[in-house]
Protein backbone atom coordinates (compact mmCIF):
# COMPACT_ATOMS: atom_id res chain seq x y z
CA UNK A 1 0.00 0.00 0.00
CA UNK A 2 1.22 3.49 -0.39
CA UNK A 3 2.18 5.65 1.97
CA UNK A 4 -0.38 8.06 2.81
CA UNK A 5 0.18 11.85 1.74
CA UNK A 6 0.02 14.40 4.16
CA UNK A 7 0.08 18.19 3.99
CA UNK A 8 2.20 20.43 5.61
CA UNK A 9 1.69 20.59 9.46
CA UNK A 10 0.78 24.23 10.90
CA UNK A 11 4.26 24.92 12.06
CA UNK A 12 5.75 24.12 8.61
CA UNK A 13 3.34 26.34 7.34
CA UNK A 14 3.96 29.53 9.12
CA UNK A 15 7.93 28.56 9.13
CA UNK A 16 7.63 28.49 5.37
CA UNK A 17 5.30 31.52 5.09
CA UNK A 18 7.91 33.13 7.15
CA UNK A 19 10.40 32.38 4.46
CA UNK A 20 8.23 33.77 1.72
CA UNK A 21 7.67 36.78 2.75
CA UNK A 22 10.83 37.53 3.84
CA UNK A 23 11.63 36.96 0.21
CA UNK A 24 9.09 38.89 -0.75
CA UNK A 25 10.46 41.83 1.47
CA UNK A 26 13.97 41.19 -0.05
CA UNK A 27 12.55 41.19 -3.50
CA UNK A 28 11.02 44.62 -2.91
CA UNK A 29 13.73 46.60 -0.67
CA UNK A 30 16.14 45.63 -4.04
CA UNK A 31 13.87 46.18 -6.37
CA UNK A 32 15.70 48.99 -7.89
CA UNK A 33 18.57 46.61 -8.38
CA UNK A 34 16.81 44.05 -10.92
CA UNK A 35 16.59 44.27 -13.90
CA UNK A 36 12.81 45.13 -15.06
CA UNK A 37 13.34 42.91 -18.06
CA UNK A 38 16.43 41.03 -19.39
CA UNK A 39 16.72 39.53 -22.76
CA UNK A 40 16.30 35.92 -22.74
CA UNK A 41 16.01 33.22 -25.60
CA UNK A 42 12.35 31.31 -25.18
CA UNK A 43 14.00 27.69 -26.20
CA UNK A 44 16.89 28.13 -23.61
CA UNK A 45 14.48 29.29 -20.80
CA UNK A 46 12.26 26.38 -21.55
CA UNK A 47 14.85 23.78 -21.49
CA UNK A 48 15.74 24.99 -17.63
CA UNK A 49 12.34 24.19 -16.51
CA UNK A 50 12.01 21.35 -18.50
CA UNK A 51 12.18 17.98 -16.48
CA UNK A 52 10.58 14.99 -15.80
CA UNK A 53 7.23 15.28 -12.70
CA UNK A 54 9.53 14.29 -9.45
CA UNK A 55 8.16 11.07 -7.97
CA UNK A 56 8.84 12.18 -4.57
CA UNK A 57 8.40 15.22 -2.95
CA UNK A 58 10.55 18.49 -3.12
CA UNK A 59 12.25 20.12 -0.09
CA UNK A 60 10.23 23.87 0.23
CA UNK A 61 13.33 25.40 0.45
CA UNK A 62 14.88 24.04 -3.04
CA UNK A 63 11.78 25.22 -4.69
CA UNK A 64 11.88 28.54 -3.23
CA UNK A 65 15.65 28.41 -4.35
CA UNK A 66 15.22 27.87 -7.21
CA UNK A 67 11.91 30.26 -8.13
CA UNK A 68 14.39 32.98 -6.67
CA UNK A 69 17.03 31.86 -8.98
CA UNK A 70 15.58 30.68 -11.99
CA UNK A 71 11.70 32.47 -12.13
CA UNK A 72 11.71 35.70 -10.75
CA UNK A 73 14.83 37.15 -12.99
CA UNK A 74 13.35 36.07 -16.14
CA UNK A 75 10.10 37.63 -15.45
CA UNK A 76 9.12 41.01 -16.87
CA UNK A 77 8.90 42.83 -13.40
CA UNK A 78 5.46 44.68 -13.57
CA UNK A 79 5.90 46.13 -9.99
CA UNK A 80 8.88 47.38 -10.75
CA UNK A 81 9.19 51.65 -10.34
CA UNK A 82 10.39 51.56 -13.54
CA UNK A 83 7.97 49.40 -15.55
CA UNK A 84 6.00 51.98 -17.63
CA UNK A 85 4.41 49.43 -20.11
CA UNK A 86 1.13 48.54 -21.32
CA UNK A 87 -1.07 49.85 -18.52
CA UNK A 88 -0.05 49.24 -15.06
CA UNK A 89 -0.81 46.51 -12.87
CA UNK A 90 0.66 47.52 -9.86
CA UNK A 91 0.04 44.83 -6.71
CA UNK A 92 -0.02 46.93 -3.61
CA UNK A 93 1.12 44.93 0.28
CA UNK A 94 -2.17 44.88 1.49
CA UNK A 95 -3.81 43.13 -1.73
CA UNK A 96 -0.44 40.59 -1.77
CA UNK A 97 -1.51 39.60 1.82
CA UNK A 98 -5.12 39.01 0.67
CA UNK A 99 -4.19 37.11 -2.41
CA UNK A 100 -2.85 34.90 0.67
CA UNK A 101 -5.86 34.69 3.06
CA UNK A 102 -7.88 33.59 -0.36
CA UNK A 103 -6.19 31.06 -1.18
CA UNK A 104 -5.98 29.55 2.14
CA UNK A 105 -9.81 29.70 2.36
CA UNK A 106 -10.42 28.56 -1.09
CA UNK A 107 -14.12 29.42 -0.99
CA UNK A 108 -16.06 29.31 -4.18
CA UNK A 109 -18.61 32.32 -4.12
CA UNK A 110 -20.98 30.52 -6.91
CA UNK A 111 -23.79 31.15 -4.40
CA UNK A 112 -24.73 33.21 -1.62
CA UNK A 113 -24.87 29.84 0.12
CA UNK A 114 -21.10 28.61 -0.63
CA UNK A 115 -20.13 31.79 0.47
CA UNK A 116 -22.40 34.11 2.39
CA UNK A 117 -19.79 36.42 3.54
CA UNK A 118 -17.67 36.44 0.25
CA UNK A 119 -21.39 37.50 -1.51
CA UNK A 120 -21.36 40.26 1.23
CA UNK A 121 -17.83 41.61 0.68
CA UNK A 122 -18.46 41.91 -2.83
CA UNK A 123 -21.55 43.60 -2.66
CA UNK A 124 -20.11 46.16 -0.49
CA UNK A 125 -16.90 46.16 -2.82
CA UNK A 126 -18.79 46.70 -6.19
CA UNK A 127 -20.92 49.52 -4.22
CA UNK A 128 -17.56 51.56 -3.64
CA UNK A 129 -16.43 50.97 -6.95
CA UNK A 130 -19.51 52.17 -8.65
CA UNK A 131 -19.00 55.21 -6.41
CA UNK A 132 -15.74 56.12 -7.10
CA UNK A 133 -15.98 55.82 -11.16
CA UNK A 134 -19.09 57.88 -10.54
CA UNK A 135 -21.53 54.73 -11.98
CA UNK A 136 -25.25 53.68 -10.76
CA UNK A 137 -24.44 52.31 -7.13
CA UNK A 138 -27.57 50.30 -7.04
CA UNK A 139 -26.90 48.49 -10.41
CA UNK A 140 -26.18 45.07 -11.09
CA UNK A 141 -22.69 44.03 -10.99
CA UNK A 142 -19.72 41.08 -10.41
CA UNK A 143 -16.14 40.57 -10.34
CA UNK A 144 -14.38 39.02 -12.89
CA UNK A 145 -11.01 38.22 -14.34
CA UNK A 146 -10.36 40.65 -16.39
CA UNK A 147 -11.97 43.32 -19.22
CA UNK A 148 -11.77 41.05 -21.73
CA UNK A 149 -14.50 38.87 -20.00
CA UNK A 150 -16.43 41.86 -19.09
CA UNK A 151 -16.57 42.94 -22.40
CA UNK A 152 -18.32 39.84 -23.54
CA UNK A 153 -20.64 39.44 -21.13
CA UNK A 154 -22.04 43.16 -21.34
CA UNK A 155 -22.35 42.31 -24.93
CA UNK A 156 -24.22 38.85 -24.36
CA UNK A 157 -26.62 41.47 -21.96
CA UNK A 158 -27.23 43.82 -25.00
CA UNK A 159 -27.24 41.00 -27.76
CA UNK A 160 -30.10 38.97 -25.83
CA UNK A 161 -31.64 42.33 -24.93
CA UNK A 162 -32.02 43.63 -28.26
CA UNK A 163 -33.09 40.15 -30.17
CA UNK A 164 -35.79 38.86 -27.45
CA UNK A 165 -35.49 35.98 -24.98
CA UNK A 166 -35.33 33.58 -27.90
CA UNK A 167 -31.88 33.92 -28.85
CA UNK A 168 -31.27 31.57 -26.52
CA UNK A 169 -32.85 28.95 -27.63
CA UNK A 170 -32.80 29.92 -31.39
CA UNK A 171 -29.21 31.09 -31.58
CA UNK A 172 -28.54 34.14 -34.00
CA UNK A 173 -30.10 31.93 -36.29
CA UNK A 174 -33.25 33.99 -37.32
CA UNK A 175 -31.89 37.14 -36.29
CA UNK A 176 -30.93 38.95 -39.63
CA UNK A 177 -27.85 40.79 -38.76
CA UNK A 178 -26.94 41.83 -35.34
CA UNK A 179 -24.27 44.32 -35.29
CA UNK A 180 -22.24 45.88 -32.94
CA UNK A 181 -20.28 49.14 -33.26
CA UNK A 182 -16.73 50.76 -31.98
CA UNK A 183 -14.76 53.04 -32.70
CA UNK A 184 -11.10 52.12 -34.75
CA UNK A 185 -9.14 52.34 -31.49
CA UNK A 186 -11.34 50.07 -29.65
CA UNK A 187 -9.70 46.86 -27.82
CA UNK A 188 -9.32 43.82 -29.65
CA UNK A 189 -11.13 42.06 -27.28
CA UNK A 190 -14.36 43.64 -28.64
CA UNK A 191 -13.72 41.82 -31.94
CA UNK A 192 -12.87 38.64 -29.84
CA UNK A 193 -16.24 39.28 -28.09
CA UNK A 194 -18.64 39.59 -30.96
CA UNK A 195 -16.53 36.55 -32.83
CA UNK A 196 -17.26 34.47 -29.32
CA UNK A 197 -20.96 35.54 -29.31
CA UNK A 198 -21.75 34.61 -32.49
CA UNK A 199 -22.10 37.81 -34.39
CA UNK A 200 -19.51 37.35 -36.99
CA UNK A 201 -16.36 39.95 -37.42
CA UNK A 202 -18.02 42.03 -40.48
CA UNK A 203 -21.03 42.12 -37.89
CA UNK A 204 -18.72 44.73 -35.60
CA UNK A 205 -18.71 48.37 -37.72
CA UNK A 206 -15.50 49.98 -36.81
CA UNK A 207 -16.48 53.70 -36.53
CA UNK A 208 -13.76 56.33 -37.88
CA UNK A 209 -11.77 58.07 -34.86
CA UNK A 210 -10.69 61.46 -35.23
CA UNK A 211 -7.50 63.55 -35.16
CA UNK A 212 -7.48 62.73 -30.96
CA UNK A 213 -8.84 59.42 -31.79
CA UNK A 214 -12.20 59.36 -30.10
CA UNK A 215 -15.03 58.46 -31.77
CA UNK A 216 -16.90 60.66 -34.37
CA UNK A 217 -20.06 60.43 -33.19
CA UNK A 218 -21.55 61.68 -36.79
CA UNK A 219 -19.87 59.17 -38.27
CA UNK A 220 -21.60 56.32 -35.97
CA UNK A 221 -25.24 57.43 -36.48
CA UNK A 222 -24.40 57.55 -40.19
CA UNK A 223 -23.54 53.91 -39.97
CA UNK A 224 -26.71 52.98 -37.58
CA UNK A 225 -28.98 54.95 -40.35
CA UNK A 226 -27.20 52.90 -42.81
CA UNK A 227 -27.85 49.95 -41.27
CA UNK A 228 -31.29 49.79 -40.05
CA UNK A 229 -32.28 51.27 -44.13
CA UNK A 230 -30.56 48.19 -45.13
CA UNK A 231 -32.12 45.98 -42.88
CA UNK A 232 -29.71 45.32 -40.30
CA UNK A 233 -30.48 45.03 -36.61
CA UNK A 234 -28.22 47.67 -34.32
CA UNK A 235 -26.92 45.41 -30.70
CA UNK A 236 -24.85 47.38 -28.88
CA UNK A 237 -22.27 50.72 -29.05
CA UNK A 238 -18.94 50.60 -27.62
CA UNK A 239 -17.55 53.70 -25.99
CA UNK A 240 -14.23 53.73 -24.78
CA UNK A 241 -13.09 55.89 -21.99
CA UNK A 242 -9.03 55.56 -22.06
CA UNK A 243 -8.08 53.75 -24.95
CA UNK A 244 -5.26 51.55 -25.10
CA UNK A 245 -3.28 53.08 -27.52
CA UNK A 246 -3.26 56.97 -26.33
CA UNK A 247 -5.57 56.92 -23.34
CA UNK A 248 -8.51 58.38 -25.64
CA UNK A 249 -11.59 59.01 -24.53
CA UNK A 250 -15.17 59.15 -26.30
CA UNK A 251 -17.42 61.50 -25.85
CA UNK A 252 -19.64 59.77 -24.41
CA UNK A 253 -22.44 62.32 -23.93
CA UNK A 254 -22.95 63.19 -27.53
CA UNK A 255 -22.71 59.03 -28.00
CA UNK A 256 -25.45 58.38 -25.08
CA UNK A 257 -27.96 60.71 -27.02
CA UNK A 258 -27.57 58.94 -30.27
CA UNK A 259 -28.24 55.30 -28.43
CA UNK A 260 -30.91 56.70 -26.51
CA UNK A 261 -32.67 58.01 -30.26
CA UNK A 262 -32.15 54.71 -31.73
CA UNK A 263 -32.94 52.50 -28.74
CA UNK A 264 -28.99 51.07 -28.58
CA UNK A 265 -27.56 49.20 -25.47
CA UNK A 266 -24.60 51.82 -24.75
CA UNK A 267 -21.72 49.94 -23.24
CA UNK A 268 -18.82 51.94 -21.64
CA UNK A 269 -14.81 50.47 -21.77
CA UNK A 270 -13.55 52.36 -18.96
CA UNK A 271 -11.20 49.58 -18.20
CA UNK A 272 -8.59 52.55 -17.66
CA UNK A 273 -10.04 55.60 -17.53
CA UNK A 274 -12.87 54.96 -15.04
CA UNK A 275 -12.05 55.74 -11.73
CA UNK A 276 -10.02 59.11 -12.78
CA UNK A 277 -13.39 61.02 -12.04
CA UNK A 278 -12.75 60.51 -8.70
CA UNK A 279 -9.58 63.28 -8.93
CA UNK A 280 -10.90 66.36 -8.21
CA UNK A 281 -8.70 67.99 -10.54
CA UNK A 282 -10.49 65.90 -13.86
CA UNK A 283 -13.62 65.79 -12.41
CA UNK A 284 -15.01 68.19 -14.74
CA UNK A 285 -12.84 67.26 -17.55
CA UNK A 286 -13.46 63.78 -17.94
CA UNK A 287 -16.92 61.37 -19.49
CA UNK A 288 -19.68 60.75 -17.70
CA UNK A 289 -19.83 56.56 -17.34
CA UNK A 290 -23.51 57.08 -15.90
CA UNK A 291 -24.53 57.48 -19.39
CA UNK A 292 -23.52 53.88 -19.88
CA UNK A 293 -26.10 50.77 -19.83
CA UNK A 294 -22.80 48.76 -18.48
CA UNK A 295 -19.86 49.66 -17.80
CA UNK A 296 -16.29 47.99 -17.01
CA UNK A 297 -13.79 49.43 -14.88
CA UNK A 298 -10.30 47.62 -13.71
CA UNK A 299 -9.31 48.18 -10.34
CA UNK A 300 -5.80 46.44 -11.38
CA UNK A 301 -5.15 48.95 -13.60
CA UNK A 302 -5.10 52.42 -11.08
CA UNK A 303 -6.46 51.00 -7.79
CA UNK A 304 -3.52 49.27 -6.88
CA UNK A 305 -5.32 45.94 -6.68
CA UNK A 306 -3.21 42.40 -7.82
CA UNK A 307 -4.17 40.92 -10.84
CA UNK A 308 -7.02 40.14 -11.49
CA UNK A 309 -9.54 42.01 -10.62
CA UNK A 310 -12.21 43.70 -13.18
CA UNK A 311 -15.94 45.13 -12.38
CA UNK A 312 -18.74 44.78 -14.83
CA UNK A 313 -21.94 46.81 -14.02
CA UNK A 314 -25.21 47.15 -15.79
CA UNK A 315 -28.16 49.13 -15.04
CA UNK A 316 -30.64 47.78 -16.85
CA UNK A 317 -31.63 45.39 -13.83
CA UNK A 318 -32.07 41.85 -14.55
CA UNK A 319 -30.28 41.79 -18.10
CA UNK A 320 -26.91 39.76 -16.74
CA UNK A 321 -29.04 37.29 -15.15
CA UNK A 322 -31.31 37.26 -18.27
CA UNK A 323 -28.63 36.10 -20.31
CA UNK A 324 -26.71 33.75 -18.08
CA UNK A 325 -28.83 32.22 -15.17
CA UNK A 326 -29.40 28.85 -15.75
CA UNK A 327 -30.56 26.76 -11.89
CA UNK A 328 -29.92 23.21 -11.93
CA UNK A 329 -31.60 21.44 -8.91
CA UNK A 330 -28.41 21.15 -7.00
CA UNK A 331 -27.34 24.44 -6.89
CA UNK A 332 -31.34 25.93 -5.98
CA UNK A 333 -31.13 28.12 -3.01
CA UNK A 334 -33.90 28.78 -0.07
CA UNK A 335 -32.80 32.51 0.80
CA UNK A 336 -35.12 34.65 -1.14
CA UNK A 337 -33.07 38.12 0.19
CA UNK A 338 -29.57 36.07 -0.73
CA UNK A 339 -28.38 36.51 -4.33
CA UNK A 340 -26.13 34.15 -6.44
CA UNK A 341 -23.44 35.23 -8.28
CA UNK A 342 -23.13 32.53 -10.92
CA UNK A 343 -26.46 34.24 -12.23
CA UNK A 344 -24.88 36.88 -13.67
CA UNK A 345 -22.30 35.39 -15.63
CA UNK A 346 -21.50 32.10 -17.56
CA UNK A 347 -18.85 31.34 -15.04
CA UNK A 348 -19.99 28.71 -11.97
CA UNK A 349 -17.05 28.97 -9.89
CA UNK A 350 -15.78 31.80 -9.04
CA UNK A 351 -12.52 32.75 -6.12
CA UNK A 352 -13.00 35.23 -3.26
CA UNK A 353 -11.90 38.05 -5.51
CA UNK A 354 -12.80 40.71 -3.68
CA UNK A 355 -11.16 40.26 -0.81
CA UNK A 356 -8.11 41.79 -2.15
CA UNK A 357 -9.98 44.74 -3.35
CA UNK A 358 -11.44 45.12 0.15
CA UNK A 359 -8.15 45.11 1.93
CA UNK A 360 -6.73 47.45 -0.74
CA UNK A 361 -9.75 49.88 -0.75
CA UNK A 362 -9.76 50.24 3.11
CA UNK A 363 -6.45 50.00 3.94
CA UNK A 364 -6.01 53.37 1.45
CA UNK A 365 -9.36 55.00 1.12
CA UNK A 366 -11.06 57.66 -1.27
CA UNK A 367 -8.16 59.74 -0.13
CA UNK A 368 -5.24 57.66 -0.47
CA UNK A 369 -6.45 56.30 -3.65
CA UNK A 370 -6.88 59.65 -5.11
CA UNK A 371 -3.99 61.18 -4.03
CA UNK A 372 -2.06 58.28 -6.05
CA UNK A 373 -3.57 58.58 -8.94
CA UNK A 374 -3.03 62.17 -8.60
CA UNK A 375 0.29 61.85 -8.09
CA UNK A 376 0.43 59.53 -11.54
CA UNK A 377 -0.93 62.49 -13.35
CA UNK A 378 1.53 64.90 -12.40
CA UNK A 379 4.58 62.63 -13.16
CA UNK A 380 3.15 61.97 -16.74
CA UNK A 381 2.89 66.05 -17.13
CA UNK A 382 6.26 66.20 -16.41
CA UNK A 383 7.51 63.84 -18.78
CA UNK A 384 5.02 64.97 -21.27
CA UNK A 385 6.52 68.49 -21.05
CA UNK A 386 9.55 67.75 -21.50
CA UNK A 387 8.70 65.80 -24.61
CA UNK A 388 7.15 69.19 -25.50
CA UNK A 389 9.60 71.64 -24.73
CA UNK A 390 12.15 69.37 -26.40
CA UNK A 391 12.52 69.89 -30.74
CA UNK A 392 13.42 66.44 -31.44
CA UNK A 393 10.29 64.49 -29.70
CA UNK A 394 6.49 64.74 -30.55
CA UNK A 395 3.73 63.93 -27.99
CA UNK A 396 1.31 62.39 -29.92
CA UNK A 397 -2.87 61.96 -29.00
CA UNK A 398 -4.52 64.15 -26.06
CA UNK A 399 -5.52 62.56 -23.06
CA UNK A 400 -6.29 63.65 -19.23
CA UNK A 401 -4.57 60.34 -18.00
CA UNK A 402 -0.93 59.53 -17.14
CA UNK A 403 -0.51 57.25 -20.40
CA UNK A 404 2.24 59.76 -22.69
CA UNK A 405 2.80 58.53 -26.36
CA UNK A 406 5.86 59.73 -27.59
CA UNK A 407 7.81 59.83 -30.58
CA UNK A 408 11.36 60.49 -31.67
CA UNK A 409 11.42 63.16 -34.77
CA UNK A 410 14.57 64.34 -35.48
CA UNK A 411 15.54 65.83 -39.06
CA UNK A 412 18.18 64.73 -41.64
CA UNK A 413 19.69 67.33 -43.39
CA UNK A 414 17.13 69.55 -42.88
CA UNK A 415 14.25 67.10 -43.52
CA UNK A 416 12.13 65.23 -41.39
CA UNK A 417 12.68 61.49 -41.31
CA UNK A 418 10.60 59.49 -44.26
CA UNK A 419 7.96 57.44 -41.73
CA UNK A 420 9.44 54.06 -42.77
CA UNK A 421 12.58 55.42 -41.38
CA UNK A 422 10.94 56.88 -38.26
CA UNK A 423 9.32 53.62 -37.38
CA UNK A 424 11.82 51.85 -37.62
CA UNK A 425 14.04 54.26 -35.64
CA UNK A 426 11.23 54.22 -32.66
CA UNK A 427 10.88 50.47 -32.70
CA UNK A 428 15.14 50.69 -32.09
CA UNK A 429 14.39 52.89 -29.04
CA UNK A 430 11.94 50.37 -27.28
CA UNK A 431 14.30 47.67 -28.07
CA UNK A 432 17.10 49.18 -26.75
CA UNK A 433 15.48 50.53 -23.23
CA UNK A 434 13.63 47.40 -22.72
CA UNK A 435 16.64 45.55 -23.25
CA UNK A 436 18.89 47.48 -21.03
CA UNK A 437 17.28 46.33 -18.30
CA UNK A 438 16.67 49.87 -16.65
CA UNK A 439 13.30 50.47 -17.51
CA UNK A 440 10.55 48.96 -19.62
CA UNK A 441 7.88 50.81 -22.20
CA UNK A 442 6.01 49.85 -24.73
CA UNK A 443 4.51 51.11 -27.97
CA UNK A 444 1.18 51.26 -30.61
CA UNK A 445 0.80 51.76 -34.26
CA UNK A 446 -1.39 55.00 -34.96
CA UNK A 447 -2.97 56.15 -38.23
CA UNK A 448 0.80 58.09 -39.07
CA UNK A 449 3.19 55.56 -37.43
CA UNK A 450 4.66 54.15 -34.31
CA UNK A 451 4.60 55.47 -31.17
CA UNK A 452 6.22 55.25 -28.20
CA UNK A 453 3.82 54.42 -24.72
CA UNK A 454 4.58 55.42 -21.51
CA UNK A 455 2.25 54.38 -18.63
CA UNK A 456 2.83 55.76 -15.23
CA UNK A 457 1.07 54.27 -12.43
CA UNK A 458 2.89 52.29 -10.18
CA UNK A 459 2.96 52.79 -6.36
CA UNK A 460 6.16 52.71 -5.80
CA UNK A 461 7.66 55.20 -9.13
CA UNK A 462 8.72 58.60 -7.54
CA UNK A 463 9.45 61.42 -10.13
CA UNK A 464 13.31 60.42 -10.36
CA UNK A 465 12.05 57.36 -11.83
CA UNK A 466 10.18 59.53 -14.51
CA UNK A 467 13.03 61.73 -14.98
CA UNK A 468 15.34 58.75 -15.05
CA UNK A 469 13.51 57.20 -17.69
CA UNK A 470 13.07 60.27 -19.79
CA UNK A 471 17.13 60.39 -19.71
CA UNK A 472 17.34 56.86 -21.03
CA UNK A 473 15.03 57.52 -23.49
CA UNK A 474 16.61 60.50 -25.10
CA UNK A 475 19.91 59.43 -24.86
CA UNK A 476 19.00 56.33 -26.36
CA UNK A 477 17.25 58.01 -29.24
CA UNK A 478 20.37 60.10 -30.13
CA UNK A 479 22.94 57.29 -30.05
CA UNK A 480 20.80 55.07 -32.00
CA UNK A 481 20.08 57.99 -34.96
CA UNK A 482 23.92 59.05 -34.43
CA UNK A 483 24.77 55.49 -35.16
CA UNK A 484 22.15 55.46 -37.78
CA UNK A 485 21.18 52.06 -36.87
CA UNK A 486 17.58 51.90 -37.51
């Protein structure tokens, strides 16, 4: 007979969660020592890990070994003071403990019965949330895993909402042409969405941006007049309120009127840009997401909560759970004031999510939180000035967030560089600074070229980090066009 496996006994447990964290602690009191990205080759990295499943159990301490010596430096370090790529995900202390304490209760909050006090904690979480980005705080809403998913599911809402409860029986079957709209800078996961639902990719109308690259809202109800004369049946209108690649924002008031005149499910992508309202400084400068029949915000993005954490809200009561409650006999509940998660998405079970997000919104509060993201804005002025003030570098888009798209323009002999040459030069630059190891961007292709993206969010980047990085960049730009090695 085997021997019997056993877990860890309490005092191995705290002596090895001792040892954690006091890597963790080491990790972060150096962190301005590593490297926030080192160049690696993918066949090489996978041939270190590669080995056979050991038939016998590790020692902890090996594996921690070796995640120190072989995992962590050939990670991309995304809470790093000097990772300014993509958007940022910054994990703050209190939501690292939490990600912890969920694990170690491994609840499943499916139901209000698996989990009464999970269901509680995220009621009172999504409440706050709704309240900081300024949204409905009585609206339907759930935590989820990211924008992507949010995306879809606010799209299911509208699709079923628009077509009748028999869609889901019937499929899209007899429903002409459901179509979906977004502007040319929306996220690709919109065209993953309407793909997923069952709408078809020539089914989502990609509305014209402008010169900021925001919507044009003329241009959309020209395409919904288009469409319903031709027979087509208008879903659902994606705004987006801080687009990914220059922090754009739609207008979302001239938008909500059109949708309201043609009866249109409005659905708001504030996956970045949605808790900024909260500043008092943009208050009255950025989009209303109350205008919005759902809405998605991302407290990973500027709340300082781990990955993942995403909120999807919809006030139009009743339309999540229209699409995606389904009841089996086992999971029936006898609570008629409880409510059930799993009703409101197609996803059964589901972590304690917002535990994190509870530590990380209380341990901080409206103040703290707002006084970060404050302080995120006026780093990203600064570097975006001296982008301005300097002739060889072009900010390009206009945004109120900290996300600064830059681009290297100098001239040759007199004459500005062809834009084959300037991409190519600007793609050099992000190689270069990612690969040096000292700070990490990334970039988007716009209408007239590449560009440059800085995103500055991260609790831990102080201005010398910004100013630091703005160094490396220009200094990088001039060797590499002094070189002429682009």
């Amino acid at each position: 007979m085997a021997d019997i496996m056993h877990d860890w006994s309490p005092d191995e447990f705290e002596e090895h969660g001792t040892e954690v964290l006091a890597a963790i602690r080491e990790h972060f009191e150096q962190i301005r020592q590593v490297p926030v990205s080192r160049p690696y080759d993918a066949q090489l990295l996978l041939e270190q890990f590669d080995s056979p499943l050991p038939d016998e159990g590790e020692e902890f301490k090996a594996i921690l070994a070796e995640t120190r010596q072989k995992v962590v430096p050939n990670l991309v370090q995304w809470n790093h003071p000097s990772f300014f790529g993509y958007f940022p995900t910054c994990a703050s202390f209190p939501g690292v403990l939490a990600e912890t304490v969920t694990a170690a209760l491994n609840v499943n909050t499916m139901l209000w019965k698996t989990s009464p006090a999970g269901s509680a904690v995220e009621a009172v979480v999504l409440r706050w949330l709704a309240d900081l980005a300024g949204y409905d705080t009585g609206a339907d809403g759930l935590l989820l895993g990211g924008a992507s998913l949010a995306n879809m599911f606010a799209l299911g809402a509208a699709r079923d909402a628009a077509l009748g409860p028999g869609v889901r029986e019937d499929g899209l079957a007899a429903a002409g042409r459901p179509r979906v709209y977004a502007s040319d800078q929306a996220h690709s996961s919109i065209e993953k969405s309407v793909i997923a639902l069952g709408f078809g990719s020539r089914n989502l109308v990609r509305v014209e941006s402008d010169e900021h690259y925001r919507m044009r809202p003329e241009e959309l109800e020209a395409a919904l007049r288009q469409d319903l004369t031709a027979g087509a049946k208008p879903v659902a209108v994606v705004a987006t309120v801080g687009t990914t690649s220059t922090g754009a924002a739609d207008d979302l008031t001239a938008i909500a009127r059109i949708t309201e005149r043609y009866g249109v499910w409005l659905h708001v992508d504030a996956a970045y840009g949605g808790f900024y309202r909260a500043c008092p400084t943009l208050r009255d400068r950025v989009e209303d997401v109350r205008l919005g029949d759902s809405l998605v915000v991302n407290p990973q993005k500027t709340l300082l909560v781990p990955l993942d954490s995403t909120a999807l809200f919809c006030r139009r009561k009743g339309a999540l759970a229209e699409s995606f409650r389904i009841v089996p006999d086992y999971l029936t509940s006898e609570q008629p004031a409880a409510f059930d998660y799993m009703d409101l998405s197609p996803q059964l079970g589901r972590g304690f999510r917002a535990l994190k997000a509870w530590w990380v919104l209380r341990s901080f509060g409206r103040d703290g939180l707002t006084s970060h993201l404050e302080r995120s804005l006026e780093m990203a002025d600064e570097l975006r000035e001296n982008a301005i003030g300097h002739e060889d570098w072009t900010v390009v888009g206009s945004t109120p967030y900290p996300l600064v798209c830059l681009r290297y323009t100098p001239k040759r002999n007199g004459r500005p560089l062809r834009r084959d040459e300037r991409d190519r030069l600007n793609t050099a630059i992000v190689g270069a600074v990612n690969k040096s190891g000292q700070a990490f961007v990334s970039h988007s292709v716009l209408k007239d070229g590449y560009v440059i993206r800085v995103a500055v969010g991260n609790i831990r980047t102080t201005s010398a980090d910004v100013k630091a990085l703005w160094r490396l960049l220009t200094s990088t730009a001039e060797a590499l066009y002094a070189e002429q090695r682009f």
